[in-house]
C-alpha atoms as a PDB file:
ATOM      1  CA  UNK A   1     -36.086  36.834 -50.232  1.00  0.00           C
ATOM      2  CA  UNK A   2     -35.060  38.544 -46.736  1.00  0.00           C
ATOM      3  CA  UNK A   3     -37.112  35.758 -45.367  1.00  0.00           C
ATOM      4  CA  UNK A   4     -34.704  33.238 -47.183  1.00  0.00           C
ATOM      5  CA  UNK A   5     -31.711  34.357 -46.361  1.00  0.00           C
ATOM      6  CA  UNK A   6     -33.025  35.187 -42.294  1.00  0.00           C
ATOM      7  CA  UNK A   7     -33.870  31.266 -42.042  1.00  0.00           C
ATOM      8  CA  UNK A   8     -30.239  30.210 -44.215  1.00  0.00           C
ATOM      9  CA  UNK A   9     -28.454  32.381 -41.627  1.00  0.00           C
ATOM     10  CA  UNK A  10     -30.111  31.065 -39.194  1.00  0.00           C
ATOM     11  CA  UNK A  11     -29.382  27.445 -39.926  1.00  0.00           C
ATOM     12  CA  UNK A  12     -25.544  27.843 -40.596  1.00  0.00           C
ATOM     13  CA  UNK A  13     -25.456  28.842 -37.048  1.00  0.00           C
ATOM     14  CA  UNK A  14     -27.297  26.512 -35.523  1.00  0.00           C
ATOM     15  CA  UNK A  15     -25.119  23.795 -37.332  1.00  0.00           C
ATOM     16  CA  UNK A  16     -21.999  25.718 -36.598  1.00  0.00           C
ATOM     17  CA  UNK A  17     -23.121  26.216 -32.942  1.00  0.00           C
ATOM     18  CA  UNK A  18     -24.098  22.487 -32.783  1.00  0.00           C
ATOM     19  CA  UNK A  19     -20.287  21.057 -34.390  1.00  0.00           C
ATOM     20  CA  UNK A  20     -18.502  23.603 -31.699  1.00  0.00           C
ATOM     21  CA  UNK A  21     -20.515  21.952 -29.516  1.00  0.00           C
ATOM     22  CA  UNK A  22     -19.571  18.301 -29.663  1.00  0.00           C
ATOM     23  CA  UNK A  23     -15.730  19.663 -30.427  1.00  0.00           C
ATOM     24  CA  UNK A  24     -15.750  20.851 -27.323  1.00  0.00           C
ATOM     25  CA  UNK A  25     -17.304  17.848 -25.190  1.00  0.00           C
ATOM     26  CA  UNK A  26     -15.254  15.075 -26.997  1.00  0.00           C
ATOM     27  CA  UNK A  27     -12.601  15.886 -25.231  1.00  0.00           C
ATOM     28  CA  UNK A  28     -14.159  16.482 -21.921  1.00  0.00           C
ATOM     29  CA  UNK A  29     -15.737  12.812 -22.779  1.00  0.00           C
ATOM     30  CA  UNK A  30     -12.292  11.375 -23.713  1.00  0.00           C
ATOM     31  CA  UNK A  31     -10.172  12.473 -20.596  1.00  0.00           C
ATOM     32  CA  UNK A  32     -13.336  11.042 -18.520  1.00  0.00           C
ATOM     33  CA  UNK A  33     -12.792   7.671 -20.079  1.00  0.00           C
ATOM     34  CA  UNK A  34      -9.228   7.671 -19.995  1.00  0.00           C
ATOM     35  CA  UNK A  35      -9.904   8.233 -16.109  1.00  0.00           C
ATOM     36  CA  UNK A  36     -12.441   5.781 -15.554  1.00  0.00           C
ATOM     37  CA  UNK A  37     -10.387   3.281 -17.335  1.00  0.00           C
ATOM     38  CA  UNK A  38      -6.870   3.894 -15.671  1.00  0.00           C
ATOM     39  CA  UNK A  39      -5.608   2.287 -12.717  1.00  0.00           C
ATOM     40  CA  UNK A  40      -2.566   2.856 -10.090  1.00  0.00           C
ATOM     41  CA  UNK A  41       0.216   0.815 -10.917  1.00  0.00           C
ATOM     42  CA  UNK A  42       3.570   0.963  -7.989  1.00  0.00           C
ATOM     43  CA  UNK A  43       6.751   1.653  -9.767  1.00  0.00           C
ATOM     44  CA  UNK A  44       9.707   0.330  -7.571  1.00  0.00           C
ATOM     45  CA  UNK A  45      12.576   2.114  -6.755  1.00  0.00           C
ATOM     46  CA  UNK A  46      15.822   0.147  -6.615  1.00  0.00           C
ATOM     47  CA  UNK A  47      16.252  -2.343  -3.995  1.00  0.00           C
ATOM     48  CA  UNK A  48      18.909  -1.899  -1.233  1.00  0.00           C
ATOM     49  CA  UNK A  49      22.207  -3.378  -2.478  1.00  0.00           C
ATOM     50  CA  UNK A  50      23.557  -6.270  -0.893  1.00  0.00           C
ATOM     51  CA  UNK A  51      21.845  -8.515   1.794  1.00  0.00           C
ATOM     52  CA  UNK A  52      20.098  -5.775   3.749  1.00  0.00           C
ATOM     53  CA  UNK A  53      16.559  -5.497   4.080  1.00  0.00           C
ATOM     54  CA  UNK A  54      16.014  -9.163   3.877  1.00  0.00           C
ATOM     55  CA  UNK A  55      13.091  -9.932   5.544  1.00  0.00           C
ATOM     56  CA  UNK A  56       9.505 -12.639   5.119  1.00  0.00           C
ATOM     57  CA  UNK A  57       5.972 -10.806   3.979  1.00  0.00           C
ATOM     58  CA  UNK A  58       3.909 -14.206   4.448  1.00  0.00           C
ATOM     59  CA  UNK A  59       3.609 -16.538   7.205  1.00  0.00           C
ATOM     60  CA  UNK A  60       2.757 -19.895   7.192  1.00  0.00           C
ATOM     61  CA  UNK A  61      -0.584 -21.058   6.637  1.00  0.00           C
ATOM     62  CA  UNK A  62      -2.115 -23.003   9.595  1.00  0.00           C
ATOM     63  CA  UNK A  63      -4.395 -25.571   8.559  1.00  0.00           C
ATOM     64  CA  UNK A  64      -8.334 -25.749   9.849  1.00  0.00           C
ATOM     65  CA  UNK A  65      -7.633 -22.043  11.745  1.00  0.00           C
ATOM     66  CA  UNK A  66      -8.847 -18.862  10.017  1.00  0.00           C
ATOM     67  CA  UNK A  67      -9.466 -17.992   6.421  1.00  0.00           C
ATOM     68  CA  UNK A  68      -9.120 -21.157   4.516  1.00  0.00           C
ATOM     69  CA  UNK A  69      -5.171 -21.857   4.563  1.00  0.00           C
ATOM     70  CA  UNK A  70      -4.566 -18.061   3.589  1.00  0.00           C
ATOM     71  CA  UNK A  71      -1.699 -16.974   5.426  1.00  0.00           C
ATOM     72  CA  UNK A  72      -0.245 -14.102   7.795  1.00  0.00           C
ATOM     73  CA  UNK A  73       0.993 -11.213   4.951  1.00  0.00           C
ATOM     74  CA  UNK A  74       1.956  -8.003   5.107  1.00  0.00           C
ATOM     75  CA  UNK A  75       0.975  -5.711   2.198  1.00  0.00           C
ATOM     76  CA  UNK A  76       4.608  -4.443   0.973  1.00  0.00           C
ATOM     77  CA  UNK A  77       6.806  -5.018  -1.745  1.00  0.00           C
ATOM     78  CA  UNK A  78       9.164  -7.566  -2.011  1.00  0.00           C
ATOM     79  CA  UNK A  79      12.465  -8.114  -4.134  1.00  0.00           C
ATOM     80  CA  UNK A  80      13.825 -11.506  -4.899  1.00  0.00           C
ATOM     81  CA  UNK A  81      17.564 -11.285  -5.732  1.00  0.00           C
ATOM     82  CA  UNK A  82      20.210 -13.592  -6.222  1.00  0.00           C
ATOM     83  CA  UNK A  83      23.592 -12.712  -4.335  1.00  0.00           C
ATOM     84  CA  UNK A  84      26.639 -13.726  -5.586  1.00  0.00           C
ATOM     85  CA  UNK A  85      29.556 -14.809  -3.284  1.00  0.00           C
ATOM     86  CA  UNK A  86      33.232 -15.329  -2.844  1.00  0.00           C
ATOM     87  CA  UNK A  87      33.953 -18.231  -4.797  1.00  0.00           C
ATOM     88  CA  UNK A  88      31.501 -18.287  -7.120  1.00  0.00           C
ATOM     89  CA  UNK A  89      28.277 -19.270  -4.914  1.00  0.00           C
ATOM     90  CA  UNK A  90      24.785 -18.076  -5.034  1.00  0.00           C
ATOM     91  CA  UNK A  91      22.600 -17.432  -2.967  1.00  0.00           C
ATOM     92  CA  UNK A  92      18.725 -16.661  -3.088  1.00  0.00           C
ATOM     93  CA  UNK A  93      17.505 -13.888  -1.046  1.00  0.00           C
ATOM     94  CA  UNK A  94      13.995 -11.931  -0.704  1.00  0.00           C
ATOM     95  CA  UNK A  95      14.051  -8.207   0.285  1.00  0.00           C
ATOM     96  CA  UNK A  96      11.297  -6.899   2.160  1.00  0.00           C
ATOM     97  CA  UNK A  97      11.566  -3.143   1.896  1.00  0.00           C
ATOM     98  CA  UNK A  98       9.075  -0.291   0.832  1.00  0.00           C
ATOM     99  CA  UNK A  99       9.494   3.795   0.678  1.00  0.00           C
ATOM    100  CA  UNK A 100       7.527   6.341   3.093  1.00  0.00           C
ATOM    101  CA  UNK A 101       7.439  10.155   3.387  1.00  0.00           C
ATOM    102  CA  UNK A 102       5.305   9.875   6.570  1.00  0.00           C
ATOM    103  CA  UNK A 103       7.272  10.337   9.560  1.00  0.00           C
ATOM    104  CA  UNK A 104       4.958   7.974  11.503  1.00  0.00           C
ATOM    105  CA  UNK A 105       3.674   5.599   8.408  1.00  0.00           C
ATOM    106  CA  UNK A 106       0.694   3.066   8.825  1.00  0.00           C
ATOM    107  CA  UNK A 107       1.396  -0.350   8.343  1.00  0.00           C
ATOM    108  CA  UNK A 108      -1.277  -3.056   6.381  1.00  0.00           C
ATOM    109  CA  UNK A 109      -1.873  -6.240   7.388  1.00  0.00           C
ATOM    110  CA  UNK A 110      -3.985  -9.367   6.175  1.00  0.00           C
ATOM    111  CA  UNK A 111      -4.605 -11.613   9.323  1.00  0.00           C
ATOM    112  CA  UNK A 112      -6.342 -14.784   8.375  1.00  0.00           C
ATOM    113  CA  UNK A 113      -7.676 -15.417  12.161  1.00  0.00           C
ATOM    114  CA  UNK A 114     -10.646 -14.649  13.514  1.00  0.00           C
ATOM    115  CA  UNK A 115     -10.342 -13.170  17.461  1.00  0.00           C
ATOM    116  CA  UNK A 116     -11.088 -16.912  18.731  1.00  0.00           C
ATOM    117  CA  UNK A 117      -8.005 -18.158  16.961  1.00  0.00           C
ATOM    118  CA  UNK A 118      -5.653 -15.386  18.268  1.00  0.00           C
ATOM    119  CA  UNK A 119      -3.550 -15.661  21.850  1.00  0.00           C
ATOM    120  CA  UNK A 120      -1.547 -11.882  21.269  1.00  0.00           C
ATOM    121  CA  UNK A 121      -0.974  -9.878  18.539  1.00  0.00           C
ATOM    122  CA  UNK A 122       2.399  -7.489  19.114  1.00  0.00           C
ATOM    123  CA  UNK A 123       3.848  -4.747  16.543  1.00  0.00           C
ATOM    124  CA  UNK A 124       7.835  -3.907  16.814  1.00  0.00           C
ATOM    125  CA  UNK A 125       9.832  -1.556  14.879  1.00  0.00           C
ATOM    126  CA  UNK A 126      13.833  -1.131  15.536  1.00  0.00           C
ATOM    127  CA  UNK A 127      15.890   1.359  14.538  1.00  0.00           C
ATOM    128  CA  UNK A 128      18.914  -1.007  13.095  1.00  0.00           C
ATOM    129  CA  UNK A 129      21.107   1.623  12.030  1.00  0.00           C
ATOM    130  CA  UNK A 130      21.947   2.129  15.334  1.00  0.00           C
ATOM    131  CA  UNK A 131      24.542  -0.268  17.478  1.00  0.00           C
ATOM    132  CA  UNK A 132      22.973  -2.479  19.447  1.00  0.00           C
ATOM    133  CA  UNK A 133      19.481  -1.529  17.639  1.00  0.00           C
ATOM    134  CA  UNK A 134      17.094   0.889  19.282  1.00  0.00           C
ATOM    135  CA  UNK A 135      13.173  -0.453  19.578  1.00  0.00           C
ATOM    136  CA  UNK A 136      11.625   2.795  19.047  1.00  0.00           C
ATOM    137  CA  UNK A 137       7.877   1.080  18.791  1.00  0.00           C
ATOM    138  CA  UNK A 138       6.499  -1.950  20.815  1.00  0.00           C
ATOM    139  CA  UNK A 139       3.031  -2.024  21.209  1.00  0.00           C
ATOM    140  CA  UNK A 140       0.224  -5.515  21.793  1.00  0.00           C
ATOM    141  CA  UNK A 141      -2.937  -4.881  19.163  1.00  0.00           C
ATOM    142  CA  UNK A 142      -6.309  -5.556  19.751  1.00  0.00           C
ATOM    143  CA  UNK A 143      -7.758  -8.602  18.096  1.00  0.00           C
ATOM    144  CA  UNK A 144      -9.875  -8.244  14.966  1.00  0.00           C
ATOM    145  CA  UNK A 145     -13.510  -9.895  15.072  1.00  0.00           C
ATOM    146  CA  UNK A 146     -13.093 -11.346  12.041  1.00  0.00           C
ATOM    147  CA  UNK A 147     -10.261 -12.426   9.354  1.00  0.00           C
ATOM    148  CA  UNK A 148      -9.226  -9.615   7.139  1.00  0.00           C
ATOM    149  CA  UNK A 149      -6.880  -6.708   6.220  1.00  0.00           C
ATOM    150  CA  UNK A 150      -6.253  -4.451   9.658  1.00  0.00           C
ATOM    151  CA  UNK A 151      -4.013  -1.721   9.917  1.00  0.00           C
ATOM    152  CA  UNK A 152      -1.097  -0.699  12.281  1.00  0.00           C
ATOM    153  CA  UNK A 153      -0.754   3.203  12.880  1.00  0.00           C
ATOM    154  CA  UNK A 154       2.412   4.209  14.875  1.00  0.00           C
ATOM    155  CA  UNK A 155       1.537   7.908  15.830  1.00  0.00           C
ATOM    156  CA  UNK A 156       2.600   6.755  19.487  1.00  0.00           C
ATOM    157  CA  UNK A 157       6.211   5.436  18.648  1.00  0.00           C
ATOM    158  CA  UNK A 158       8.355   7.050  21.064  1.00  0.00           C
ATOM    159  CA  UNK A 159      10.272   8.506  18.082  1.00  0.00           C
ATOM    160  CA  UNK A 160       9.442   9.365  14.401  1.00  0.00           C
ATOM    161  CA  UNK A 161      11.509   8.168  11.736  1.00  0.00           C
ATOM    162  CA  UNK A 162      14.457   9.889  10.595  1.00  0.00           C
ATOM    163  CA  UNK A 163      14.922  10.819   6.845  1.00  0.00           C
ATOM    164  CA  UNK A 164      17.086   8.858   4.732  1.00  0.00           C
ATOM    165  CA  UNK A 165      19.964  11.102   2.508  1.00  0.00           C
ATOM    166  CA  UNK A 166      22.942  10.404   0.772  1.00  0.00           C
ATOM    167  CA  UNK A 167      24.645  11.325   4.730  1.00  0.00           C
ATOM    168  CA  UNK A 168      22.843   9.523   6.854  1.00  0.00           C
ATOM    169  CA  UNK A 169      20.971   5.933   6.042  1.00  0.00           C
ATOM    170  CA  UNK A 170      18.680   5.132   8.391  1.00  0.00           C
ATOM    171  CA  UNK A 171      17.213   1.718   8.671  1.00  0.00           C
ATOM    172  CA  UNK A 172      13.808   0.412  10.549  1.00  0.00           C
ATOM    173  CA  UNK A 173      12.907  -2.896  10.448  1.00  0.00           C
ATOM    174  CA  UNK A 174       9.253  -3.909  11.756  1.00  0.00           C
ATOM    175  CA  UNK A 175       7.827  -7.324  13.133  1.00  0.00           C
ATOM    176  CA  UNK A 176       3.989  -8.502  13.331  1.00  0.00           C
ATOM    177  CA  UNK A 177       3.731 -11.294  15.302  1.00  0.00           C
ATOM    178  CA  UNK A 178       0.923 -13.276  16.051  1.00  0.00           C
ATOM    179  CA  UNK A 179       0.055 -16.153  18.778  1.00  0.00           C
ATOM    180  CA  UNK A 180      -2.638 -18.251  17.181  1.00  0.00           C
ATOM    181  CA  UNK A 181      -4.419 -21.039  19.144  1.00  0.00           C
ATOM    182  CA  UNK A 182      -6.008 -23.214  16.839  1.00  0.00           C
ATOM    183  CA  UNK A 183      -6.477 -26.539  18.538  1.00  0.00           C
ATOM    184  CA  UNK A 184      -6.570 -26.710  21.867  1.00  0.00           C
ATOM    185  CA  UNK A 185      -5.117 -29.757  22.072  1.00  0.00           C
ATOM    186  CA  UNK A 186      -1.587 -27.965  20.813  1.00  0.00           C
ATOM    187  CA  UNK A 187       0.764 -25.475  22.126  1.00  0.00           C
ATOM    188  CA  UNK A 188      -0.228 -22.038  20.322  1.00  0.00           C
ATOM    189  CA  UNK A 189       1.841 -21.642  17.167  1.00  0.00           C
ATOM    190  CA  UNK A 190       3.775 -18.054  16.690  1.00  0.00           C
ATOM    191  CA  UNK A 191       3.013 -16.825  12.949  1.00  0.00           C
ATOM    192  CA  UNK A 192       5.919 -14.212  12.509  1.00  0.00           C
ATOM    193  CA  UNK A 193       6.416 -11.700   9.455  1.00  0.00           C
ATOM    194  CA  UNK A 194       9.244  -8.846   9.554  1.00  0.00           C
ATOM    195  CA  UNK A 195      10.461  -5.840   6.789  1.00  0.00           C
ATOM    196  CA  UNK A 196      11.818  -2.621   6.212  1.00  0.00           C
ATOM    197  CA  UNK A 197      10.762   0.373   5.601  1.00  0.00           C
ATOM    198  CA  UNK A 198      12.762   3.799   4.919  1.00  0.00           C
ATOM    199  CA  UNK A 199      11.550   7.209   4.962  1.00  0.00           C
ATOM    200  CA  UNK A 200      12.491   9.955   2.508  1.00  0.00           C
ATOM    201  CA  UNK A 201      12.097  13.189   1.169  1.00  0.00           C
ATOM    202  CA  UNK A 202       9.419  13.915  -1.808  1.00  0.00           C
ATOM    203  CA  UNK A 203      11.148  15.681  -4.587  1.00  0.00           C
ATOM    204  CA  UNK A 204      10.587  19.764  -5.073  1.00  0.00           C
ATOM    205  CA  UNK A 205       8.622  18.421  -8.289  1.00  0.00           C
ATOM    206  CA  UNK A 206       6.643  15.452  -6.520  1.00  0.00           C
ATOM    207  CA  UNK A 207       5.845  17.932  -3.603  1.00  0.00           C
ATOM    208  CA  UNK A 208       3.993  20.800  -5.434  1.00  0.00           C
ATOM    209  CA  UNK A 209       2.208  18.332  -7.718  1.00  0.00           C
ATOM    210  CA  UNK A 210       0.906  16.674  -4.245  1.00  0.00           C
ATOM    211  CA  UNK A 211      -0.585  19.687  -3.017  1.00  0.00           C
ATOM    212  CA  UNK A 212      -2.617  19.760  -5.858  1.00  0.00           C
ATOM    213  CA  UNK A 213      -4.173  16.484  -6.158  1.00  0.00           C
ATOM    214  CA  UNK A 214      -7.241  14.781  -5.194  1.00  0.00           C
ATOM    215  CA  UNK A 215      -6.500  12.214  -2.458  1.00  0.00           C
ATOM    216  CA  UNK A 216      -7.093   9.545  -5.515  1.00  0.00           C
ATOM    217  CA  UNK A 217      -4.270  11.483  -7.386  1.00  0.00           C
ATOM    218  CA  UNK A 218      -2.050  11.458  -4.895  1.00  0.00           C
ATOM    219  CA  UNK A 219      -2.155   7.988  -4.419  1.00  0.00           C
ATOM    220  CA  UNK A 220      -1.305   7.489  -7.891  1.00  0.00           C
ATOM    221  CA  UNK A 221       1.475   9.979  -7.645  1.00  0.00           C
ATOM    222  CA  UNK A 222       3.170   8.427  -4.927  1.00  0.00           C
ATOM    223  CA  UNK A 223       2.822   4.270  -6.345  1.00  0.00           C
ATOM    224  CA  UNK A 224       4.392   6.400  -9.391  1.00  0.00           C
ATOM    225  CA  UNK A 225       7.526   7.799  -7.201  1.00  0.00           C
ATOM    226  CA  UNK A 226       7.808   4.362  -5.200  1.00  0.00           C
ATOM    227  CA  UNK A 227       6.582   5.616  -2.573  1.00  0.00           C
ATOM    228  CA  UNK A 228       4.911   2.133  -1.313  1.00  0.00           C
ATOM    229  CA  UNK A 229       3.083   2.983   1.848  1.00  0.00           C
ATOM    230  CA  UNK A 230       1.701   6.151   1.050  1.00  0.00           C
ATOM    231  CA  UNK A 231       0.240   5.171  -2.022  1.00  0.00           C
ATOM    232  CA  UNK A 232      -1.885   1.638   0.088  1.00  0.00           C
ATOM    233  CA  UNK A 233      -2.406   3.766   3.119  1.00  0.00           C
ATOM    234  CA  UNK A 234      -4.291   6.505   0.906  1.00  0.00           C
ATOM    235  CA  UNK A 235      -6.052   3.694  -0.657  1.00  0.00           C
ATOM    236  CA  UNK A 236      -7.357   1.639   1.918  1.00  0.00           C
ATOM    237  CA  UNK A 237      -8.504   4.724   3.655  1.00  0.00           C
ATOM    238  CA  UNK A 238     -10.628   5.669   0.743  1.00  0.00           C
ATOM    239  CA  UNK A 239     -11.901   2.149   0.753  1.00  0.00           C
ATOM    240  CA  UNK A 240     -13.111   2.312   4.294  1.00  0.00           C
ATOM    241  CA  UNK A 241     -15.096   5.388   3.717  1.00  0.00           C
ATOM    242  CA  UNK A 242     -16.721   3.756   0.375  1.00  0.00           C
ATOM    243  CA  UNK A 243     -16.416  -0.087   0.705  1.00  0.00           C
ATOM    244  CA  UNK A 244     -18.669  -0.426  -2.225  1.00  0.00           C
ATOM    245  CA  UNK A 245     -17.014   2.175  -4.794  1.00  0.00           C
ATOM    246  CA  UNK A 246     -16.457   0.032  -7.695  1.00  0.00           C
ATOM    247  CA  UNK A 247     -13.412   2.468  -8.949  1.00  0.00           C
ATOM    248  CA  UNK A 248     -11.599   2.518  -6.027  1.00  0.00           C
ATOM    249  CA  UNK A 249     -11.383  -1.595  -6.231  1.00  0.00           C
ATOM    250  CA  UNK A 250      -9.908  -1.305  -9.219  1.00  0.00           C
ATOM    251  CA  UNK A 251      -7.586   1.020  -8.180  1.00  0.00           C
ATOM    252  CA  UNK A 252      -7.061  -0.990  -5.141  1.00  0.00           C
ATOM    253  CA  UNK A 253      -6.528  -4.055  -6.691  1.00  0.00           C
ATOM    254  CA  UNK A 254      -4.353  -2.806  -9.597  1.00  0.00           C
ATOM    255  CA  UNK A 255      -2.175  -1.388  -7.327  1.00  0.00           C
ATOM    256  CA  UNK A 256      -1.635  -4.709  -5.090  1.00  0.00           C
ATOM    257  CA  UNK A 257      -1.588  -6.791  -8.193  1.00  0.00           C
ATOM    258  CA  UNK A 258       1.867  -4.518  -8.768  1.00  0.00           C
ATOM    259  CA  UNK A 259       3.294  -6.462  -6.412  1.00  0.00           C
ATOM    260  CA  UNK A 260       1.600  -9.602  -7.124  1.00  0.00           C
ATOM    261  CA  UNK A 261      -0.701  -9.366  -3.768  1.00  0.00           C
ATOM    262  CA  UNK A 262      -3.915  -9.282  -5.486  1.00  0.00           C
ATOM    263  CA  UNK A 263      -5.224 -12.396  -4.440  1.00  0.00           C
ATOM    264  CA  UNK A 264      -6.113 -10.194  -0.958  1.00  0.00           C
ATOM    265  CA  UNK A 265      -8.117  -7.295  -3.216  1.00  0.00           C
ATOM    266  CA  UNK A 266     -11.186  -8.993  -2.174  1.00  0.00           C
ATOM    267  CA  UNK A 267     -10.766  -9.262   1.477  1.00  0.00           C
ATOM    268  CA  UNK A 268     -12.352  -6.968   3.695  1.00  0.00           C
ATOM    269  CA  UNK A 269     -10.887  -4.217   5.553  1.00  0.00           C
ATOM    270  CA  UNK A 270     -11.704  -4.703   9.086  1.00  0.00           C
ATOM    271  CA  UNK A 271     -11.790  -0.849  10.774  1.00  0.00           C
ATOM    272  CA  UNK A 272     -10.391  -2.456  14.228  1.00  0.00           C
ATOM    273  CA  UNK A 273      -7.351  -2.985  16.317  1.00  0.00           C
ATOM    274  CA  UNK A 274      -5.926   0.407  17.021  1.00  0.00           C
ATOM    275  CA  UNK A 275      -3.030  -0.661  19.244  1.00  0.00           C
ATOM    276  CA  UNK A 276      -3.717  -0.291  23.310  1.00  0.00           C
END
């Protein structure tokens, strides 16, 4: 009878240790699905009001010269507005403009040229809230080998930018322009793309909770806050250390699909062209 009731107990425990047991890894199991299957999606804050920050993220595509008839494009937002005049008139306009915290932010770039193709490369950013504007960045990049997305990191501008407040609005805009050659029979063609970007303060909130996220988080975190180049600069650069990560091009690619540039996801990133 002792016997009996040793091997009942027994089994009541095991069953009881067993249930506790998958109670406690279904949720472990759920929040690893619900990671595996999310992705970073860019929330936009409001655009500038009126006509400022108007600006043109693609280039023209140049026919039998680089990638197929991809064009120049620089991986930011854009807005498309409609303005409305004296008089009743309207008017279309397309705001290129995207949020940093970074004091000297890295800029994205897909170049559809190969190094043959390409005269001169050159990288501008003014500081337009000032009268005449101040050009507080100018430097010639080096030529990628190969058609693809390059970046443009502005650690040597001669000045960092300046926070934006309710006080003080300060406005950069930056040009990529590039010299292609693509017959030698023509004149080289200039392929010319220009924006905006502002830089501003994380929130208390936004802060702490960045200090203790992964860098995958914090991407998130920032596409969240509309914080634009952050959130693809964080990205990319954990796509450059694991090209093949399978997660991190869905990340990648939800994130420029938020802005309707996913057509690029694919495209290599081409570690080059750090500017002379």
């Amino acid at each position: 009878m002792k016997n009996h009731y040793q091997k009942t107990h027994l089994t009541v425990a095991l069953i009881t240790a067993f249930v506790s047991s998958i109670a406690y890894f279904l949720p472990i199991n759920a929040q690893l699905t619900n990671k595996s299957n999310s992705s970073i999606n860019f929330t936009p804050p409001p655009a500038p009001p009126d006509r400022s920050a108007a600006g043109e993220r693609g280039g023209a595509a140049s026919r039998g010269c680089g990638n197929g008839e991809q064009p120049l494009m620089a991986l930011v937002p854009d807005y498309k507005e409609t303005i409305n005049l004296d008089g009743g008139e309207t008017i279309p306009v397309t705001k290129i403009w995207g949020l940093t915290t970074d004091d000297y932010p890295t800029f994205w770039f897909f170049v559809p040229y190969d190094k043959s193709s390409i005269a001169k490369m050159e990288f501008v950013i003014k500081d337009e809230s000032q009268k005449p504007s101040k050009t507080i960045y100018r430097t010639t990049i080096n030529k990628p080998e190969k058609p693809g997305i390059i970046s443009v990191d502005t650690t040597k501008a001669v000045e960092a930018l300046q926070v934006s407040n309710t006080k003080q609005q300060k406005a950069y805009n930056w040009f990529l322009k590039v010299t292609v050659k693509c017959n030698p029979k023509q004149a080289p063609q200039l392929q010319a793309i220009d924006g905006w970007v502002q830089r501003v303060s994380p929130s208390s909130n936004l802060a702490e909770r960045l200090q203790k996220a992964t860098p995958l988080q914090q991407a998130a975190l920032y596409a969240e806050n509309g914080n634009w180049h952050n959130s693809l600069t964080i990205l990319a650069q954990l796509r450059l250390a694991k090209s093949k990560d399978a997660a991190l091009l869905a990340d990648w690619t939800s994130l420029l699909k938020s802005e309707e540039l996913d057509h690029l996801s694919n495209q290599p990133l081409v570690n080059c062209c750090q500017e002379n």
